[in-house]
C-alpha atoms as a PDB file:
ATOM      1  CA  UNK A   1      26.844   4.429  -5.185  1.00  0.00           C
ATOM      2  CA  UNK A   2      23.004   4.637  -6.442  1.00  0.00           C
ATOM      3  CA  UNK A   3      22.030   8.139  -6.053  1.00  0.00           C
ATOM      4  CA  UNK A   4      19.300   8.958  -3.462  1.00  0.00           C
ATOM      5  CA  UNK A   5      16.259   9.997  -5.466  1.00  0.00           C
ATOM      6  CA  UNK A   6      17.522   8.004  -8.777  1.00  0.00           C
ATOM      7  CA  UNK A   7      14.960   7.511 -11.226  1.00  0.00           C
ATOM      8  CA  UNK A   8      13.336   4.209  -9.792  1.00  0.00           C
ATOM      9  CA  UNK A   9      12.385   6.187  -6.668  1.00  0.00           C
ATOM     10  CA  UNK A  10      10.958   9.286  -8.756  1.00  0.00           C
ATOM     11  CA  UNK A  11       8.946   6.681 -10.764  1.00  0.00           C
ATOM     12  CA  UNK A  12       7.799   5.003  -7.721  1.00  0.00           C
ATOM     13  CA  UNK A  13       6.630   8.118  -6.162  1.00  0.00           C
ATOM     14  CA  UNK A  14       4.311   9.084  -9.545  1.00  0.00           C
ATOM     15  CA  UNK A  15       2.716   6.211  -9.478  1.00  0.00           C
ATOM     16  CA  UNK A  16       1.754   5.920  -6.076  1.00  0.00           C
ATOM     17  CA  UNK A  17       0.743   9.308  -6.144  1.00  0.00           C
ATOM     18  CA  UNK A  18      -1.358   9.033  -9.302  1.00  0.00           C
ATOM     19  CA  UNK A  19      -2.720   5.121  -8.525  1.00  0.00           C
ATOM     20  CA  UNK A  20      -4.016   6.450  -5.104  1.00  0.00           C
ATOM     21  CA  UNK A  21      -6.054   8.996  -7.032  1.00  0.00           C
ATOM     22  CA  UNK A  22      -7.478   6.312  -9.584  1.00  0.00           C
ATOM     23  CA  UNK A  23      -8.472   3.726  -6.783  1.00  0.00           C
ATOM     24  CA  UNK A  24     -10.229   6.354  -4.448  1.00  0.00           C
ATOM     25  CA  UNK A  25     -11.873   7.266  -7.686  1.00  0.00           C
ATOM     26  CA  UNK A  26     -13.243   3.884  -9.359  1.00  0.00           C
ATOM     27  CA  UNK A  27     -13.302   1.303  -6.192  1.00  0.00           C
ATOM     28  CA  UNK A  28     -16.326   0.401  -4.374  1.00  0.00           C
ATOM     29  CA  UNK A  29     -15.738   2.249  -1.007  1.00  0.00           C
ATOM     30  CA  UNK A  30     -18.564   0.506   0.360  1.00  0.00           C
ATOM     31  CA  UNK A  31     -17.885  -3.085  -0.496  1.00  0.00           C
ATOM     32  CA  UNK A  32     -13.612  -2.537   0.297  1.00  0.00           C
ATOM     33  CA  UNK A  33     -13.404   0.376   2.636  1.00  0.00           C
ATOM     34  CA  UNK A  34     -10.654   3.238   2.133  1.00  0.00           C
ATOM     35  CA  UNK A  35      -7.685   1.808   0.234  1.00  0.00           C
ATOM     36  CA  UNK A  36      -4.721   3.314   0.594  1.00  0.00           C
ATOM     37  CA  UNK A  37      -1.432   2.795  -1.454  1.00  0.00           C
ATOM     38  CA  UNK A  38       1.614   2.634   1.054  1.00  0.00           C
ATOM     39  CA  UNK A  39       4.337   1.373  -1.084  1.00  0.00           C
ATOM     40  CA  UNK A  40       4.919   0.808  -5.088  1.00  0.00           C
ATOM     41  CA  UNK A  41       8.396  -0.709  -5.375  1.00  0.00           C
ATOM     42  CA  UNK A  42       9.101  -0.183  -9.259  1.00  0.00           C
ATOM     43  CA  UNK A  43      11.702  -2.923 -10.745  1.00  0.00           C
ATOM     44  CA  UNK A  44      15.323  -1.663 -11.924  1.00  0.00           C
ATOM     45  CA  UNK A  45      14.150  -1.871 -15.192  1.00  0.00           C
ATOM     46  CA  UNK A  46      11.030  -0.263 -14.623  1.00  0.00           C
ATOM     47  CA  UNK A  47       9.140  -3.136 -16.077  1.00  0.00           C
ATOM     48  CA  UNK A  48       7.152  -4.182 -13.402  1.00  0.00           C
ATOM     49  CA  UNK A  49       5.655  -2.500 -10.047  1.00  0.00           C
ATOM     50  CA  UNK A  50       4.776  -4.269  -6.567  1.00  0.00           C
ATOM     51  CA  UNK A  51       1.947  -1.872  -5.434  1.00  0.00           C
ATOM     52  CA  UNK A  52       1.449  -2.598  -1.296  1.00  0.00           C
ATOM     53  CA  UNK A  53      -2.203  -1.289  -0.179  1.00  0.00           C
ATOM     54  CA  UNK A  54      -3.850  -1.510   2.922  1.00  0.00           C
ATOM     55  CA  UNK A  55      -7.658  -1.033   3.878  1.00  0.00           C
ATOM     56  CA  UNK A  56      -8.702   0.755   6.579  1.00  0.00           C
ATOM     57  CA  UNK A  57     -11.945  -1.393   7.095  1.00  0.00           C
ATOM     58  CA  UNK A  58     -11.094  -4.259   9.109  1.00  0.00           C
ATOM     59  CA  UNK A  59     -14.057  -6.543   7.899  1.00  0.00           C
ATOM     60  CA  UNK A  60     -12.753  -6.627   4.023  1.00  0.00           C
ATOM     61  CA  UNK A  61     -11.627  -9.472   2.426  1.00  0.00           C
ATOM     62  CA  UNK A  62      -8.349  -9.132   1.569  1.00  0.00           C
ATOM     63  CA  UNK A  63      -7.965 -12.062  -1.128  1.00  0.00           C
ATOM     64  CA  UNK A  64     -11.396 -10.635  -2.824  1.00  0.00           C
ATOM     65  CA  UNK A  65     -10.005  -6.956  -2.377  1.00  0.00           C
ATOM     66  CA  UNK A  66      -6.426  -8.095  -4.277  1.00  0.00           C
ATOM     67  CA  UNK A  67      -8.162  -9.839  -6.920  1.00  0.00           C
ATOM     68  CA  UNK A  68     -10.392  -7.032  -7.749  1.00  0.00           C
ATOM     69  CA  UNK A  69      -7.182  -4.576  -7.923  1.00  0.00           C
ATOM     70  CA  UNK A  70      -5.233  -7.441  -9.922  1.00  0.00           C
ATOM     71  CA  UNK A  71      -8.197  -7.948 -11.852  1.00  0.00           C
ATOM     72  CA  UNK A  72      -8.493  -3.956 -12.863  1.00  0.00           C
ATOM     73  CA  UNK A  73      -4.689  -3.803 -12.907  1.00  0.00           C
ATOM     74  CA  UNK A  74      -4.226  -3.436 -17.027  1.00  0.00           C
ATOM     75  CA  UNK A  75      -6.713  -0.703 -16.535  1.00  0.00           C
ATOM     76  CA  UNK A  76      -4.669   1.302 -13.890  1.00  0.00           C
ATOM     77  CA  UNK A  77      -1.804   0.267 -16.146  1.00  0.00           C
ATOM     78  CA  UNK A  78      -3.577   2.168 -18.729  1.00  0.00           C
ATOM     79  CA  UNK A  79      -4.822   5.274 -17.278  1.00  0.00           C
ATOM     80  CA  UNK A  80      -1.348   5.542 -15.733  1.00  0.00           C
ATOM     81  CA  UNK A  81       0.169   5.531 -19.054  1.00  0.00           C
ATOM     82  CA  UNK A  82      -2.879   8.306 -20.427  1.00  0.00           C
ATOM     83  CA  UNK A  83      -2.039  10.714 -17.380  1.00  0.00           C
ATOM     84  CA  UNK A  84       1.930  10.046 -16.825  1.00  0.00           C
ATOM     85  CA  UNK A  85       5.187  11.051 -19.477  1.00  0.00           C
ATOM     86  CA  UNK A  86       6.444   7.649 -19.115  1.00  0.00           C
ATOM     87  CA  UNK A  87       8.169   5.766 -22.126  1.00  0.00           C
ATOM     88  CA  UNK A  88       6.735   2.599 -20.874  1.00  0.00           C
ATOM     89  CA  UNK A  89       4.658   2.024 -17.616  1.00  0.00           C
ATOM     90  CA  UNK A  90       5.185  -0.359 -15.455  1.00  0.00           C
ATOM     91  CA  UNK A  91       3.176  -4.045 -15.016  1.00  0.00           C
ATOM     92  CA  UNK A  92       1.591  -3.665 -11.870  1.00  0.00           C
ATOM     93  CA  UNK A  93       1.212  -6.158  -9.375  1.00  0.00           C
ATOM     94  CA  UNK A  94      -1.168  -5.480  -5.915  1.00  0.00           C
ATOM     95  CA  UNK A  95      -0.099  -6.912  -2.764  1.00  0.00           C
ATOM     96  CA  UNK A  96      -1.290  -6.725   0.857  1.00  0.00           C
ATOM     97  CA  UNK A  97       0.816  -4.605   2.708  1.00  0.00           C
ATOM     98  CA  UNK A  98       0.345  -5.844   6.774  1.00  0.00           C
ATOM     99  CA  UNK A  99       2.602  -3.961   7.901  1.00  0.00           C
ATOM    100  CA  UNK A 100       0.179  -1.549   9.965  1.00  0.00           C
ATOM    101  CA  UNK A 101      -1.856  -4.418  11.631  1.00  0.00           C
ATOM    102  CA  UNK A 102       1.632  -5.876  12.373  1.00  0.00           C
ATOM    103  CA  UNK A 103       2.498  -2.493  14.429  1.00  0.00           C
ATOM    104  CA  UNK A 104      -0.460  -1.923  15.992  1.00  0.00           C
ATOM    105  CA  UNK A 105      -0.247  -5.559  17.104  1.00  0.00           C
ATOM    106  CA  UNK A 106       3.335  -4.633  18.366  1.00  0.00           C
ATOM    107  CA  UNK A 107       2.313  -1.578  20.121  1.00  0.00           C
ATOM    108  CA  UNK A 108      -0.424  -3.069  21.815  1.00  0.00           C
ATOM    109  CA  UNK A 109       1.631  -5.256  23.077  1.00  0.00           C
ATOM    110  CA  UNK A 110       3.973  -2.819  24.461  1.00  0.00           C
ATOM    111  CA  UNK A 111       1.010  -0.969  25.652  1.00  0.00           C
ATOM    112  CA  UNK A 112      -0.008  -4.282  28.036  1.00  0.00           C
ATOM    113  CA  UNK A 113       3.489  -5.043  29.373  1.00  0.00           C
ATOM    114  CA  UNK A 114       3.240  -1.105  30.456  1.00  0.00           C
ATOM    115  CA  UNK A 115       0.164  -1.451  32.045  1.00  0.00           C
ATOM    116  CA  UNK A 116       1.475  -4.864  33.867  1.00  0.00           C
ATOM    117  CA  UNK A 117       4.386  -2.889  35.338  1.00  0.00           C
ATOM    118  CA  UNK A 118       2.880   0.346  36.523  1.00  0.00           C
ATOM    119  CA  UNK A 119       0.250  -2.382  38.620  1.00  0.00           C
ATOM    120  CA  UNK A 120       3.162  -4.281  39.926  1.00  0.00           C
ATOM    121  CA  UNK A 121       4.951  -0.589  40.913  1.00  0.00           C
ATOM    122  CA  UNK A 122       1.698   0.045  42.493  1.00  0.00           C
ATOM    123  CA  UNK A 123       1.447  -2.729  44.706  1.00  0.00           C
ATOM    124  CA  UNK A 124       4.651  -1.974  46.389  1.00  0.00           C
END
């Protein structure tokens, strides 16, 4: 049984900790909003990182916002490796994470059939 906080989770936890840092610090916040790192699953080997960011400006492009984090990825790579104790750092790889639109979608939802049956209640 894998242990709770095994290394892959420690690992995963630096470098979301230190990549949110670096991306605050060198993206546009004008052009891509606030971007904020939600999830870094790091591979069981440690090779390779999926790095899930959202932005909280609804207007930004999300393909031109992931290929200007996949484009500057070697350099996170790089200042990850300057700042962390790692033996090797892992190959990181930015992807959209919709899981927030997806629950605000669901709790508006919720929010509606709510409203629906308090009318109905009221009309008795």
């Amino acid at each position: 049984m894998p242990k709770e906080f095994g290394r892959n989770r420690r690992v995963s936890d630096l470098i979301q900790r230190d990549l949110a840092t670096l991306i605050q610090r060198e993206m546009d916040a004008k052009r891509f909003g606030l971007i904020t790192v939600s999830l870094v699953n790091v591979s069981p080997d440690l090779l390779n990182a999926k790095v899930y960011v959202t932005s909280l400006n609804d207007d930004v492009d999300r393909k031109a916002l992931l290929v200007a984090l996949n484009e500057r990825a070697g350099h996170f790579r790089h200042e990850l490796a300057q700042k962390s104790t790692l033996r090797t750092t892992p190959k990181l790889n930015f992807v959209f994470d919709s899981s927030i639109e997806h629950g605000t979608r669901l709790s508006a939802l919720i929010d509606s059939v709510q409203v629906k049956s308090d009318d109905d209640a009221n009309e008795l």
